[in-house]
C-alpha atoms as a PDB file:
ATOM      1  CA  UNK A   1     -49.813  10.421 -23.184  1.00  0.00           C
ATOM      2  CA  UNK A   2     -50.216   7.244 -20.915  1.00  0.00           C
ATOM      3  CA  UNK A   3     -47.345   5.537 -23.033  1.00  0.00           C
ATOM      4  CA  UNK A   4     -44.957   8.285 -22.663  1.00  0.00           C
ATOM      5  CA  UNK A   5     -45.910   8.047 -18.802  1.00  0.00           C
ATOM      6  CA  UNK A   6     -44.635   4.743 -18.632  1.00  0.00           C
ATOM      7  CA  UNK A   7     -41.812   5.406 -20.862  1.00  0.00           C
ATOM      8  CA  UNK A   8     -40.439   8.104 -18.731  1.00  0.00           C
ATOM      9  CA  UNK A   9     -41.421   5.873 -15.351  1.00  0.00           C
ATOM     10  CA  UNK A  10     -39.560   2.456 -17.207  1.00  0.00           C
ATOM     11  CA  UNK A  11     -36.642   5.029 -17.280  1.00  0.00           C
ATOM     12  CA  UNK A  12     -36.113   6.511 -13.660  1.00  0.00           C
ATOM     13  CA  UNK A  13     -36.903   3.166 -12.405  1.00  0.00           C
ATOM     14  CA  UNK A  14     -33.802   2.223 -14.874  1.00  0.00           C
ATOM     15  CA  UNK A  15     -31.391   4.926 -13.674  1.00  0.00           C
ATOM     16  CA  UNK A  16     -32.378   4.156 -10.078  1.00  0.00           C
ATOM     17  CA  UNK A  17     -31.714   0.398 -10.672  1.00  0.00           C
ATOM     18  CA  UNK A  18     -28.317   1.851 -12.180  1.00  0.00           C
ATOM     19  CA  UNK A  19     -27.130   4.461  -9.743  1.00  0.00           C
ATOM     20  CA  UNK A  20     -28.375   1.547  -7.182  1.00  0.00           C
ATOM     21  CA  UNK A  21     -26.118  -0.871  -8.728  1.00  0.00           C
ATOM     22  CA  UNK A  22     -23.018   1.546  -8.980  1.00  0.00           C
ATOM     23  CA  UNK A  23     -23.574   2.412  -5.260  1.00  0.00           C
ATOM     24  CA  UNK A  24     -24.102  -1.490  -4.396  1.00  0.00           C
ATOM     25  CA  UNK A  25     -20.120  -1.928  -6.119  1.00  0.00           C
ATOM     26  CA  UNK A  26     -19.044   0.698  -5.066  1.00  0.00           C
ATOM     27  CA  UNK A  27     -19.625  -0.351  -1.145  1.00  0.00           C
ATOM     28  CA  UNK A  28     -18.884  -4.065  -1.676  1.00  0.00           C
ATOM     29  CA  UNK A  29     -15.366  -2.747  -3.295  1.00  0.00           C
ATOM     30  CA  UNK A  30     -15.118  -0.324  -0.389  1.00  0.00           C
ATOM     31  CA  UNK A  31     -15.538  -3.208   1.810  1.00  0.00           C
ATOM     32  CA  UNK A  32     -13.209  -5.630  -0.142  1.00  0.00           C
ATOM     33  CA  UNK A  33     -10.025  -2.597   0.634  1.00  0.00           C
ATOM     34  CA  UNK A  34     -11.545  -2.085   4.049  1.00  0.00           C
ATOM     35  CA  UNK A  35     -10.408  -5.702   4.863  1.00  0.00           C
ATOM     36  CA  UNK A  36      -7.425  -5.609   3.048  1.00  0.00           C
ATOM     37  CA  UNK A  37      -5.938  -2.166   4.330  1.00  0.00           C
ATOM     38  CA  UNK A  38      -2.915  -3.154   5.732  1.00  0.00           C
ATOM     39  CA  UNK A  39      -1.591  -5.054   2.585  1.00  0.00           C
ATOM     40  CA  UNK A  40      -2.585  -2.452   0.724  1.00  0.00           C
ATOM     41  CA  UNK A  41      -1.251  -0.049   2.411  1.00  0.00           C
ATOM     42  CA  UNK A  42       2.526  -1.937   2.543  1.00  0.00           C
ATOM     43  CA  UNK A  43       2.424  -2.039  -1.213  1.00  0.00           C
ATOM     44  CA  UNK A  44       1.336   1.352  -1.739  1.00  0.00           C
ATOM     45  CA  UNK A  45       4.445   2.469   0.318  1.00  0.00           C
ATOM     46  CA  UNK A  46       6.771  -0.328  -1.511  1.00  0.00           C
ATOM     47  CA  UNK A  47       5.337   1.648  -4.430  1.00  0.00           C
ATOM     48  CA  UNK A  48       6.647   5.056  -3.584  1.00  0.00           C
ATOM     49  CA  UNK A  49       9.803   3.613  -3.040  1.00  0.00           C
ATOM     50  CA  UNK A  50      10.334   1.471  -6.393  1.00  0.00           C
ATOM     51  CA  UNK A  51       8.710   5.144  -8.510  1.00  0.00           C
ATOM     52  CA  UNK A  52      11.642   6.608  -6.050  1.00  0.00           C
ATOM     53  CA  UNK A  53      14.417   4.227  -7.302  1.00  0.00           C
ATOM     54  CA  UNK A  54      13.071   4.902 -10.838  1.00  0.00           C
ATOM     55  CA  UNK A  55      13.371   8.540 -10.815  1.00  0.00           C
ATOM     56  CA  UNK A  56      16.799   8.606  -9.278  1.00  0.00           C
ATOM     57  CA  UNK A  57      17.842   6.787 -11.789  1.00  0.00           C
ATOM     58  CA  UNK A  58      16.250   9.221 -14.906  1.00  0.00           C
ATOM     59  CA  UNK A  59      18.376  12.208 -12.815  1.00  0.00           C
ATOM     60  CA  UNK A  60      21.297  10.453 -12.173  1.00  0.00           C
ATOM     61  CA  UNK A  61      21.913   9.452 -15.742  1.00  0.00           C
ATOM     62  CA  UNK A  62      20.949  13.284 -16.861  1.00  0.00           C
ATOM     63  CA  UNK A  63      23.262  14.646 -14.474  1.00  0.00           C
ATOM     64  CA  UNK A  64      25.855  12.888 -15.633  1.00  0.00           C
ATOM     65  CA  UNK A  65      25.369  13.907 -18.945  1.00  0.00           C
ATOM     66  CA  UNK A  66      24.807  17.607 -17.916  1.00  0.00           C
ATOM     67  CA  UNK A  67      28.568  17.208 -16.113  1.00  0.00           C
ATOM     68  CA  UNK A  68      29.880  15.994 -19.610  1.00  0.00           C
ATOM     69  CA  UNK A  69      30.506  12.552 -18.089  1.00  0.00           C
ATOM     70  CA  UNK A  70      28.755  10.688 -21.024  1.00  0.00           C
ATOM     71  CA  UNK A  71      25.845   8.412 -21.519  1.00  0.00           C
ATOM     72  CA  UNK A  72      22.267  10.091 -22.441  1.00  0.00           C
ATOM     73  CA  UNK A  73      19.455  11.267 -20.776  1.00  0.00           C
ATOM     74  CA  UNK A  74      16.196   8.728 -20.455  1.00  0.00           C
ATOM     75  CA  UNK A  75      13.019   7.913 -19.372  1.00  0.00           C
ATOM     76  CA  UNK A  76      11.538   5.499 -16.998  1.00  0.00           C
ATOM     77  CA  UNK A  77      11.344   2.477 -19.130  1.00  0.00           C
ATOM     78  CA  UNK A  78      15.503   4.054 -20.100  1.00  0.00           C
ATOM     79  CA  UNK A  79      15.828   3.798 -16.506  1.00  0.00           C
ATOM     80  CA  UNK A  80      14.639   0.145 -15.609  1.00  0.00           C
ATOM     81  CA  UNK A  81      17.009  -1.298 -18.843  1.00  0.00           C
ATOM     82  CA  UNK A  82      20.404   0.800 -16.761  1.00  0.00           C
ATOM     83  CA  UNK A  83      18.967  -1.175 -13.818  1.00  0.00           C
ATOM     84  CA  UNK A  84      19.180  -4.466 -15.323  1.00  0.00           C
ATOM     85  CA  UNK A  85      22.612  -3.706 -15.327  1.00  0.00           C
ATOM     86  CA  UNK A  86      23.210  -3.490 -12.226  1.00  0.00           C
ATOM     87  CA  UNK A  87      24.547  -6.796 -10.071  1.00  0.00           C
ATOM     88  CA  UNK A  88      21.246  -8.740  -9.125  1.00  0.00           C
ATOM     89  CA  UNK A  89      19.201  -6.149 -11.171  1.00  0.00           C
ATOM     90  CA  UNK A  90      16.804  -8.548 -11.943  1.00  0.00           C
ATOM     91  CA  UNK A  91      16.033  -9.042  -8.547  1.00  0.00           C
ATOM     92  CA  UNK A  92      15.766  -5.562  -8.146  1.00  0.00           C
ATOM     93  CA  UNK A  93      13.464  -5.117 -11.400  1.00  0.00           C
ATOM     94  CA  UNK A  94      11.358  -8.156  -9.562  1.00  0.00           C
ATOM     95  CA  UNK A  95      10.594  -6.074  -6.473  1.00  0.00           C
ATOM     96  CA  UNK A  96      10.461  -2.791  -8.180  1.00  0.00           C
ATOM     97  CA  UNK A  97       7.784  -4.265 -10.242  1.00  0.00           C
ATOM     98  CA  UNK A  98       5.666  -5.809  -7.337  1.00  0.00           C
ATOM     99  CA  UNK A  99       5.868  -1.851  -5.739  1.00  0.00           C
ATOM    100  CA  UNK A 100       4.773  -0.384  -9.300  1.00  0.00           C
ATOM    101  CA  UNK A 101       1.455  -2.489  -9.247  1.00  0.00           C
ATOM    102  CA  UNK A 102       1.249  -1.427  -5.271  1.00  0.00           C
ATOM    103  CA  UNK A 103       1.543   2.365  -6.750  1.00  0.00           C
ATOM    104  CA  UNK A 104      -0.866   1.456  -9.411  1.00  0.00           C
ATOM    105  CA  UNK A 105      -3.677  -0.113  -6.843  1.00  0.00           C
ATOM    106  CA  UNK A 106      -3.142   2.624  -4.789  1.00  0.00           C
ATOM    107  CA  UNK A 107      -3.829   5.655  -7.661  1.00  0.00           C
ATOM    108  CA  UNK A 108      -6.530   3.385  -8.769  1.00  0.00           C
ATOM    109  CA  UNK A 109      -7.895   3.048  -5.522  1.00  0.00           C
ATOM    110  CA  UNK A 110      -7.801   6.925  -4.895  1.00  0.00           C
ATOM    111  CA  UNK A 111      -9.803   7.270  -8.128  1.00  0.00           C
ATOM    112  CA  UNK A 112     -12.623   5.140  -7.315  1.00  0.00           C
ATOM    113  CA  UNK A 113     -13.497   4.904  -3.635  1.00  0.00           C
ATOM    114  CA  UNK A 114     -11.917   8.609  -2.682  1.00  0.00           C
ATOM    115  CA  UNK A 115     -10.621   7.696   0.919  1.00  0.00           C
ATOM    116  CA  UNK A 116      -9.007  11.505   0.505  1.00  0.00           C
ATOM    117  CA  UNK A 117     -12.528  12.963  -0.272  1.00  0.00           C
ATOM    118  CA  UNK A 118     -11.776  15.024  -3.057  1.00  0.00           C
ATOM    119  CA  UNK A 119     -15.763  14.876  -4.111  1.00  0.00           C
ATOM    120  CA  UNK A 120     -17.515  14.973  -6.954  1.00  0.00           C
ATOM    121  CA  UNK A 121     -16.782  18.727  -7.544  1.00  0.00           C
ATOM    122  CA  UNK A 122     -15.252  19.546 -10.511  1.00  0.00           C
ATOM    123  CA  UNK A 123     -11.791  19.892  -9.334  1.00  0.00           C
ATOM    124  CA  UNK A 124     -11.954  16.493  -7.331  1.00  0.00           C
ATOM    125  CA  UNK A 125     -13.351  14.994 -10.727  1.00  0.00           C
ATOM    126  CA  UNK A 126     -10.288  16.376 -12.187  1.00  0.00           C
ATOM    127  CA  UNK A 127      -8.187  14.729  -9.884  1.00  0.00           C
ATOM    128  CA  UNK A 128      -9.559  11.588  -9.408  1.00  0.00           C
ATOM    129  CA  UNK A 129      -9.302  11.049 -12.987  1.00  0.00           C
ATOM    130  CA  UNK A 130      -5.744  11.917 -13.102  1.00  0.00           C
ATOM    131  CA  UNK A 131      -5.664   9.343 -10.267  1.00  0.00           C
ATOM    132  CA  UNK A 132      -6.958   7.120 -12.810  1.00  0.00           C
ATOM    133  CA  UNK A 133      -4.693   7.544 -15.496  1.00  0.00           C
ATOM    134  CA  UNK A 134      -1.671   7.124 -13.164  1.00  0.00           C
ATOM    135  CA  UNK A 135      -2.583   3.873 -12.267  1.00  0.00           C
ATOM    136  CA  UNK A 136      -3.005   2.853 -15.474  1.00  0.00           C
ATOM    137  CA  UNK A 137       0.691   4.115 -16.701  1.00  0.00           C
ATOM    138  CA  UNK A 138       2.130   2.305 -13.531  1.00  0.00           C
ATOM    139  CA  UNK A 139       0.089  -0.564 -14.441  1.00  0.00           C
ATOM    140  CA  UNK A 140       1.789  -0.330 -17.796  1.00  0.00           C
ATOM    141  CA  UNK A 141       5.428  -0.096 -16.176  1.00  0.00           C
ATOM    142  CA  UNK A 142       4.721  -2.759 -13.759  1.00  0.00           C
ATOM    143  CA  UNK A 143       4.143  -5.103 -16.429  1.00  0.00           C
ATOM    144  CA  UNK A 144       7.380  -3.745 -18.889  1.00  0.00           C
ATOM    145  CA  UNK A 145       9.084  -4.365 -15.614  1.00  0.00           C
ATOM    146  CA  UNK A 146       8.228  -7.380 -14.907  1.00  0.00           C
ATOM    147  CA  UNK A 147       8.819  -9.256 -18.746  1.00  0.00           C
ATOM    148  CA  UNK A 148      12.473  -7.168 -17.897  1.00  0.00           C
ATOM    149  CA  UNK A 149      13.267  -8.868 -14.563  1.00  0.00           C
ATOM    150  CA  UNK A 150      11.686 -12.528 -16.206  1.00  0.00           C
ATOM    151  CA  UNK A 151      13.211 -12.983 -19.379  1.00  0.00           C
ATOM    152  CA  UNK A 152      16.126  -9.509 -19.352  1.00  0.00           C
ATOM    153  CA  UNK A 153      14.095  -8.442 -22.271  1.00  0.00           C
ATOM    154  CA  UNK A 154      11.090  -6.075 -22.976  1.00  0.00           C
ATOM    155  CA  UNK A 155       9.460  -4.581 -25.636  1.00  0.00           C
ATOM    156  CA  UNK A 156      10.428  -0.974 -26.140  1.00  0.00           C
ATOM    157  CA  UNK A 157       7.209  -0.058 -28.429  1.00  0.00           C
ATOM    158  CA  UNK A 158       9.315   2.566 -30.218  1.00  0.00           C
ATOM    159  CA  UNK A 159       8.302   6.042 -29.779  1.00  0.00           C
ATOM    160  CA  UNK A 160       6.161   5.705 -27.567  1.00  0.00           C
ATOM    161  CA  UNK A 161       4.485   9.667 -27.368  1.00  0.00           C
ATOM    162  CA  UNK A 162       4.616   9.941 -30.565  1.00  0.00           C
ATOM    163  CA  UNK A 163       2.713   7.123 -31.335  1.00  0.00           C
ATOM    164  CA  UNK A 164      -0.388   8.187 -29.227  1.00  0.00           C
ATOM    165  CA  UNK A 165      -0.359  11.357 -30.146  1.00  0.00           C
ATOM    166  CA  UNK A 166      -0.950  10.056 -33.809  1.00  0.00           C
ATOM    167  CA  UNK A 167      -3.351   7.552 -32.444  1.00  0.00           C
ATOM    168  CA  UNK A 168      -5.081  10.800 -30.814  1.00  0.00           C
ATOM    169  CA  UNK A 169      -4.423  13.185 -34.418  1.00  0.00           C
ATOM    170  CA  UNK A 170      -6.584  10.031 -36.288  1.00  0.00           C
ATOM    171  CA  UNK A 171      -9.711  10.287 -34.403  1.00  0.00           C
ATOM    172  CA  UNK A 172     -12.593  12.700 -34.929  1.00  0.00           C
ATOM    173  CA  UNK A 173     -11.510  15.754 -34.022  1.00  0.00           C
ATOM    174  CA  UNK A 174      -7.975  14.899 -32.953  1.00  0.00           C
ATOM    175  CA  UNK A 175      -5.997  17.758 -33.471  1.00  0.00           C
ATOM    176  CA  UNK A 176      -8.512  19.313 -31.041  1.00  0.00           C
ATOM    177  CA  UNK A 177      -8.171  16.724 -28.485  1.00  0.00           C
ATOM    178  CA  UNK A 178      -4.581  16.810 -28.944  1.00  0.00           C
ATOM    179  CA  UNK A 179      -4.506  20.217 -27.880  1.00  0.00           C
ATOM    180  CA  UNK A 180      -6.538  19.616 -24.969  1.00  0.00           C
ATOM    181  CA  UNK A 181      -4.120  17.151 -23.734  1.00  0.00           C
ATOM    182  CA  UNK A 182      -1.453  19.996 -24.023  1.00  0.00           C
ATOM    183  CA  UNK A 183      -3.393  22.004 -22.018  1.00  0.00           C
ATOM    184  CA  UNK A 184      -4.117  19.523 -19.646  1.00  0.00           C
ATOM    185  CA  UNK A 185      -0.247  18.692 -18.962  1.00  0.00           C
ATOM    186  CA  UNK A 186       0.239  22.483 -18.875  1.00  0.00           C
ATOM    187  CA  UNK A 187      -2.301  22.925 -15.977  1.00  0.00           C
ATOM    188  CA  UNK A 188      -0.746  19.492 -14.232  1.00  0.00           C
ATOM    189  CA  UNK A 189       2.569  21.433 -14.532  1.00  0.00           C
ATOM    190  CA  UNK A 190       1.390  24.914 -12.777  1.00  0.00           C
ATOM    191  CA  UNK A 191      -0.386  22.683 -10.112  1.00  0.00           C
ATOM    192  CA  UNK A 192       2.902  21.015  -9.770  1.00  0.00           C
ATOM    193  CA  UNK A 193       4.919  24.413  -9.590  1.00  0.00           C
ATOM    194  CA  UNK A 194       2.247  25.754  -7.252  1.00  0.00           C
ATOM    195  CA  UNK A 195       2.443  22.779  -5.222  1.00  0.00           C
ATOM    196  CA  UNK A 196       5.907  22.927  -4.851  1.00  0.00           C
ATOM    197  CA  UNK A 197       6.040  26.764  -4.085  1.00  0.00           C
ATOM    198  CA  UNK A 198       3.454  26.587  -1.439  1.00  0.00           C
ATOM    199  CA  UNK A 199       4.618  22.999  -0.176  1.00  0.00           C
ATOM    200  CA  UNK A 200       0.992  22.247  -0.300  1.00  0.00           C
ATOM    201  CA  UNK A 201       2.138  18.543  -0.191  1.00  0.00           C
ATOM    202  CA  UNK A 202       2.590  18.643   3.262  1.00  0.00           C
ATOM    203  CA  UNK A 203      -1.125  18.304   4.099  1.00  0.00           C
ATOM    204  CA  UNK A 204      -0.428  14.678   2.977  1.00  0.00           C
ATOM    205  CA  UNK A 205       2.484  13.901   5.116  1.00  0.00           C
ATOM    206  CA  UNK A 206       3.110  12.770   8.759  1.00  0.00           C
ATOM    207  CA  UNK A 207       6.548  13.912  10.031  1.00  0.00           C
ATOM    208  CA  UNK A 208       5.831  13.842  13.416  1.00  0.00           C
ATOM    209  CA  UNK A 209       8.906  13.184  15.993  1.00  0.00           C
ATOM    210  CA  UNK A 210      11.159  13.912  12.753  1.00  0.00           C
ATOM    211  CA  UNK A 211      13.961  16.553  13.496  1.00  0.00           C
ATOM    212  CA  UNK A 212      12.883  20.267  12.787  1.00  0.00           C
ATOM    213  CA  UNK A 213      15.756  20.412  10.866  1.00  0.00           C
ATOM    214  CA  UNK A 214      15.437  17.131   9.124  1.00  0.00           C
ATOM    215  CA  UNK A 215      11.783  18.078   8.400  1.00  0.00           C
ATOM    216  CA  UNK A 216      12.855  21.135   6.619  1.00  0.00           C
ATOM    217  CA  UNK A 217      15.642  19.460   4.489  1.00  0.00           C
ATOM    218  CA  UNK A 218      12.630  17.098   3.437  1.00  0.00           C
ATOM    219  CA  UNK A 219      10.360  19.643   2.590  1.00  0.00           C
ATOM    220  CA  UNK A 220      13.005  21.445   0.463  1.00  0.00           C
ATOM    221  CA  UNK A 221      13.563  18.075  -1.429  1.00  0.00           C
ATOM    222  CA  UNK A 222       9.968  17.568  -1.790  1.00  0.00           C
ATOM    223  CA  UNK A 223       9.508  21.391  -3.348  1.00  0.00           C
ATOM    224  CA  UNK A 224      12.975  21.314  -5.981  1.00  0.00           C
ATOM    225  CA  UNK A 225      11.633  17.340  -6.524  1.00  0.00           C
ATOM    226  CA  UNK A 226       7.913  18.387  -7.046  1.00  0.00           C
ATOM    227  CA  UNK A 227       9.171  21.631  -8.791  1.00  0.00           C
ATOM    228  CA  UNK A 228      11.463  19.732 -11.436  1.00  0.00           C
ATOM    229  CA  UNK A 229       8.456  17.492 -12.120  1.00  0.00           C
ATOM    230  CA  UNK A 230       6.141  20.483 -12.960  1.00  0.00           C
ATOM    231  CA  UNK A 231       8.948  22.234 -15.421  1.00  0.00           C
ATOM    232  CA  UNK A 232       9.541  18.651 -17.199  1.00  0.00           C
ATOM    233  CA  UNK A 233       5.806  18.814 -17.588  1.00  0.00           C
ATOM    234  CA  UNK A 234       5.739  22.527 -18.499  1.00  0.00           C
ATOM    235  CA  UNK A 235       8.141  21.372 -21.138  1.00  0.00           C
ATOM    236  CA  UNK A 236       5.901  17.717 -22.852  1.00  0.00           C
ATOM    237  CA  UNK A 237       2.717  20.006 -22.493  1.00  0.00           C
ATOM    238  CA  UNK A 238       4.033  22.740 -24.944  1.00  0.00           C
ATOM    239  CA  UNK A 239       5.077  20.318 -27.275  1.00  0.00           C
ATOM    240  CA  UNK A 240       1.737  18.855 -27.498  1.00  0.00           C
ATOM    241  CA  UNK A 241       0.096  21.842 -28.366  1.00  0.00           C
ATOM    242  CA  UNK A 242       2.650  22.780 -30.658  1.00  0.00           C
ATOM    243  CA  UNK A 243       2.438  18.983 -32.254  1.00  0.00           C
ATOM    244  CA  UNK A 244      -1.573  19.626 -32.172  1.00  0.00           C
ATOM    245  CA  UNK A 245      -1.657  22.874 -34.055  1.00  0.00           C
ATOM    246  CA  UNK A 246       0.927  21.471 -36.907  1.00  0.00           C
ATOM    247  CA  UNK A 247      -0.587  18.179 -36.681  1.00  0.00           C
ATOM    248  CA  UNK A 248       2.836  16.161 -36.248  1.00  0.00           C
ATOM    249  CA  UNK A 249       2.852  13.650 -34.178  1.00  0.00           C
ATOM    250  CA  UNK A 250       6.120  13.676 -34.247  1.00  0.00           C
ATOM    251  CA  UNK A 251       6.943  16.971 -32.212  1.00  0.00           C
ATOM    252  CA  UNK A 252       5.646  15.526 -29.218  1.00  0.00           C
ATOM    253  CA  UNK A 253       7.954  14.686 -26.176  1.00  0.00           C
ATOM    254  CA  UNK A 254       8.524  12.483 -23.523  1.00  0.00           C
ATOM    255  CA  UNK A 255      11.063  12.955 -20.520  1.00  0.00           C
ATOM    256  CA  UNK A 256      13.713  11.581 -22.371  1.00  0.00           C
ATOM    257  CA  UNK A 257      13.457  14.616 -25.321  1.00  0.00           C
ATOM    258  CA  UNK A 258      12.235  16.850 -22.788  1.00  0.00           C
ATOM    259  CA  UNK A 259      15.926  16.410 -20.841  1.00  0.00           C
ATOM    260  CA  UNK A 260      17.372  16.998 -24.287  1.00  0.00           C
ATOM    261  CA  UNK A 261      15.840  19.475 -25.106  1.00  0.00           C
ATOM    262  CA  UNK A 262      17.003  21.769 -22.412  1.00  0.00           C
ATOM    263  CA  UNK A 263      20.220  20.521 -22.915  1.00  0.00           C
ATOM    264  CA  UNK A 264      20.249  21.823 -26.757  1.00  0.00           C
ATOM    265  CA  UNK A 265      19.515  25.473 -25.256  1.00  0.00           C
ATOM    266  CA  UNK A 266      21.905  27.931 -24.390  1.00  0.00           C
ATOM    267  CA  UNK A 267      23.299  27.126 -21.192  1.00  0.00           C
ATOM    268  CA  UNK A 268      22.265  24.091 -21.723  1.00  0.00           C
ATOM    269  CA  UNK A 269      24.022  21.790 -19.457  1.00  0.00           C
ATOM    270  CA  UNK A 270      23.295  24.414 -16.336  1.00  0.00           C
ATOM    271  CA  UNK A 271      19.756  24.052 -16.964  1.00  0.00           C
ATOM    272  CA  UNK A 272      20.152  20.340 -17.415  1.00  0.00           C
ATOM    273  CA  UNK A 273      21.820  19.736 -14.342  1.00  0.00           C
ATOM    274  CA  UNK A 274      19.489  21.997 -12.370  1.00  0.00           C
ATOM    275  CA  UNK A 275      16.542  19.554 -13.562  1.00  0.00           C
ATOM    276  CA  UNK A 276      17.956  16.865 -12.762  1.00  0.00           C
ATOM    277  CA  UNK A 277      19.359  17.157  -9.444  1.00  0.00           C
ATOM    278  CA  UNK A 278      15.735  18.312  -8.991  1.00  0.00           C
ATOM    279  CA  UNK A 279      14.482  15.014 -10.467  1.00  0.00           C
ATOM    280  CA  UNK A 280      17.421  13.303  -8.253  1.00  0.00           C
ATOM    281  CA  UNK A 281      15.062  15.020  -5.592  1.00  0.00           C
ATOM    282  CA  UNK A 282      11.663  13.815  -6.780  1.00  0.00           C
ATOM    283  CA  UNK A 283      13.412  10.048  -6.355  1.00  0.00           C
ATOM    284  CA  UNK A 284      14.554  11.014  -3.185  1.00  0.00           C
ATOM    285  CA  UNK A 285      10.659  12.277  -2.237  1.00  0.00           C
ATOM    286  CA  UNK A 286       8.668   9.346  -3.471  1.00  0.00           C
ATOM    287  CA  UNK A 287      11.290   7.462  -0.796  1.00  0.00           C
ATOM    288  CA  UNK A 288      10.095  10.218   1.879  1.00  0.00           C
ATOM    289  CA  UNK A 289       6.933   9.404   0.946  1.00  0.00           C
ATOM    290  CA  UNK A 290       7.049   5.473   1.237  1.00  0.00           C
ATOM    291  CA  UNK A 291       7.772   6.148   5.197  1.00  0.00           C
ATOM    292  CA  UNK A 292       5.769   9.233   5.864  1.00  0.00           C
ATOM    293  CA  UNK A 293       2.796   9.440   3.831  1.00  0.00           C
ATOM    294  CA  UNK A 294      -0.397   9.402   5.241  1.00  0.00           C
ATOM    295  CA  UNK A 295      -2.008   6.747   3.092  1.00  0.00           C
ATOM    296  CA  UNK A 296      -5.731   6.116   3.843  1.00  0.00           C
ATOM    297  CA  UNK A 297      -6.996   3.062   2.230  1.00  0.00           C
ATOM    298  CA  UNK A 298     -10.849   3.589   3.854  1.00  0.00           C
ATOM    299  CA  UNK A 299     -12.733   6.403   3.596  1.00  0.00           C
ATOM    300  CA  UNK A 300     -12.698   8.342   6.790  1.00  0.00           C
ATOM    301  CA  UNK A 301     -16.116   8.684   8.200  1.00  0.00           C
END
């Protein structure tokens, strides 16, 4: 009895020493944004601005296929390779890619120290760990981006999607897990389409001295930008369940199959062009964003 005493005393004194530690990092990283706020804060808003210039470019070049004009629809990565293109795209790539890693720090930074206070509720769990694995993905870009604006050459990784989702399908209990991803994507997408309907974004932005009417041609953009998002997501979500219950990895979709896909419907190119003039939006609301977000890189007292 005395040794599982001290068993069971070794241990609390353990997870104390633990949770201790985690709180001790915790403060010292608080501290470490505390003191660099402002630079943090100027990438962070470079970052809306280069996702911006990304997404404008995904709806531009779907829009132009939904108007029969040619060329194919893409995805982000698509998009970076049509900005290479462009006269002094690798400068462009170079700065776009400093404002990705900006976006990433600042998703990563939401995740951990919760300046926003979403808690440690379940739905603030939820989010912060989305927060998570959006920094990660913008990490990811940030680096494709920047081998693209060094050398004019990236790896592509081939399909992409459907390569996880096989990663995913291999593991114990994949198919499973699969589907919870599908599920997952499908709730991001009604949070999305709620968000937009609501314009529960606003809560988040500071358009003070802004023109009433300029303030509600912003909010409109945000909602059809925001909205577009959520169906694109509606869209890669049902895939992945249907991917999960055939076990294919290859049914999965990314944005680029996604656009595609609704172009292969009936009435295909109206609903096309619909989602992407709304992703044209999105682009033109991460840009909002980069001047009127409230960004908060310590937590408010």
């Amino acid at each position: 009895m005395a040794d599982l005493k001290n068993v069971n005393s070794r241990v609390s004194r353990g997870a104390e020493q633990v949770k201790a530690g985690l709180q001790d990092t915790r403060e010292a990283a608080g501290n470490a944004a505390q003191q660099a706020a402002p630079g943090l804060e100027t990438l962070a808003r470079v970052g809306y601005a280069s996702k911006g210039v990304v997404y404008f470019t995904v709806g531009f070049l779907a829009l132009s296929v939904a108007l029969g004009r040619g060329g194919r629809t893409t995805d982000t990565r698509g998009a970076l390779l049509k900005l290479q293109d462009l006269p002094g795209g690798s400068a462009l790539l170079a700065v776009v890619a400093v404002g990705l890693v900006g976006y990433a720090l600042w998703q990563l930074i939401r995740a951990v120290l919760d300046p926003e206070r979403q808690g440690t509720a379940a739905k603030g769990i939820a989010k912060r760990l989305g927060y998570l694995l959006s920094g990660g993905v913008n990490l990811t870009l940030a680096v494709f981006t920047a081998r693209l604006a060094a050398s004019g050459s990236a790896p592509q990784g081939g399909d992409s999607q459907a390569q996880a989702a096989g990663t995913v399908l291999n593991l114990p209990g994949g198919q499973l897990l699969l589907g919870l991803v599908g599920l997952g994507l499908l709730a991001l997408a009604g949070s999305q389409l709620f968000t937009a309907y609501g314009a529960k974004f606003m809560k988040r932005m500071n358009f003070a001295g802004v023109n009433g009417r300029v303030k509600d041609l912003l909010v409109k953009t945000g909602q059809l930008g925001i909205g577009s998002r959520g169906v694109l997501m509606l869209i890669i979500g049902g895939f992945a369940l249907v991917a999960a219950w055939n076990r294919k990895a290859s049914e999965t979709v990314g944005i680029s199959q996604a656009l595609t896909w609704l172009n292969s419907q009936p009435s295909g190119n109206l609903l096309l062009g619909l989602v992407a003039v709304g992703t044209l939006c999105y682009g033109v609301w991460c840009v909002v964003q980069a001047r009127y977000r409230r960004i908060r890189i310590q937590d408010a007292a």
